[in-house]
Protein backbone atom coordinates (compact mmCIF):
# COMPACT_ATOMS: atom_id res chain seq x y z
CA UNK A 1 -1.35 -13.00 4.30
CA UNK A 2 -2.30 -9.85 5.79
CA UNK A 3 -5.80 -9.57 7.39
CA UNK A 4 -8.42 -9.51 5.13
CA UNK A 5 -9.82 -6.04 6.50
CA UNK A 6 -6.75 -4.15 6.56
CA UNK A 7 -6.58 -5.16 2.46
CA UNK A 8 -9.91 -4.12 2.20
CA UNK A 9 -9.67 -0.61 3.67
CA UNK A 10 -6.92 0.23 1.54
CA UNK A 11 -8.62 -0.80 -1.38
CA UNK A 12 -11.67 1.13 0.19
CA UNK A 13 -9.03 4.32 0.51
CA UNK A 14 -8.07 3.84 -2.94
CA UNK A 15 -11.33 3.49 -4.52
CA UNK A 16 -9.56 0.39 -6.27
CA UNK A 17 -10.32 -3.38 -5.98
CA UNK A 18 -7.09 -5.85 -7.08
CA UNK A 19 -8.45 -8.59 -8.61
CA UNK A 20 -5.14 -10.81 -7.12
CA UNK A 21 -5.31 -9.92 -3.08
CA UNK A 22 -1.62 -11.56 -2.81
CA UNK A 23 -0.26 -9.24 -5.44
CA UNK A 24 -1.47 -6.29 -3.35
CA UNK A 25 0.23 -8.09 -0.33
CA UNK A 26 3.32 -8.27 -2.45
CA UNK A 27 3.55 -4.62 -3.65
CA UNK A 28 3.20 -4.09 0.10
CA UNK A 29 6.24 -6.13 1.59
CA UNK A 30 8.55 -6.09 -1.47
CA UNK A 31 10.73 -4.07 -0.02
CA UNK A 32 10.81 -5.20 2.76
CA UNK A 33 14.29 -6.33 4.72
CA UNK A 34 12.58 -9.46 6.28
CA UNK A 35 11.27 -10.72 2.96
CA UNK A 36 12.61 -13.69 1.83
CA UNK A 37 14.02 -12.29 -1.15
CA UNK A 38 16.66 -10.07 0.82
CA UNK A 39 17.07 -8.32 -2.76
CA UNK A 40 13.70 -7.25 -2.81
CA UNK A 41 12.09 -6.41 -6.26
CA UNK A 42 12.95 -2.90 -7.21
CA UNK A 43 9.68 -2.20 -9.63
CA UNK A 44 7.14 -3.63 -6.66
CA UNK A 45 8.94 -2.05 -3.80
CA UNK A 46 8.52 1.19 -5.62
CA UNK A 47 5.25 0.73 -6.77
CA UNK A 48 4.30 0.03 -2.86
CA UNK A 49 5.63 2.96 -1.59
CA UNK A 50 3.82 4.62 -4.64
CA UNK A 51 0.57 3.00 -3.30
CA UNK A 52 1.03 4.03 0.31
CA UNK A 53 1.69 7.62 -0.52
CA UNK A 54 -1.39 7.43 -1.91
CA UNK A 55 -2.90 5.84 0.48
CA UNK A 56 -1.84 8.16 3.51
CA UNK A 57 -2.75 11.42 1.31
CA UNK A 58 -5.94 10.41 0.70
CA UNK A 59 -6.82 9.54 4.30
CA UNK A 60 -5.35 12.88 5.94
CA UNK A 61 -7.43 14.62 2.96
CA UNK A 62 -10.41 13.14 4.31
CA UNK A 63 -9.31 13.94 7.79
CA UNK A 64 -9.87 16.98 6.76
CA UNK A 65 -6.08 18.09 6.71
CA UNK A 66 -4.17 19.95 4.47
CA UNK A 67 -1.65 18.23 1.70
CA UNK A 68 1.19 19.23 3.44
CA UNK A 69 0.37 17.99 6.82
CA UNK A 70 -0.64 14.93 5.17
């Protein structure tokens, strides 16, 4: 599982708490080549890439940068 406080400032960047912390860690490494499921899940790989667009526009916003140099 992925350290506790790297799952909790995402959820911090989010404003979101997942009740299920291994689901979030699941969304995160679905797509993932080393996962053990080489054929990855389509829905949580996209929904992770979905969450860390999020997650990197909201942080450069607060960084004070503009959406496209986000």
């Amino acid at each position: 599982m992925a350290p506790l406080s790297v799952l909790d400032h995402l959820q911090a960047n989010i404003s979101y708490r997942f009740t299920t912390l291994s689901l979030l860690e699941k969304i995160l490494i679905a797509g993932d080549s080393n996962s053990d499921d080489r054929e990855g899940h389509r829905g949580m790989a996209q929904l992770g890439d979905s969450l860390m667009g999020t997650v990197i526009l909201s942080d450069g916003l607060e960084r004070g940068l503009s959406r496209s140099k986000c």
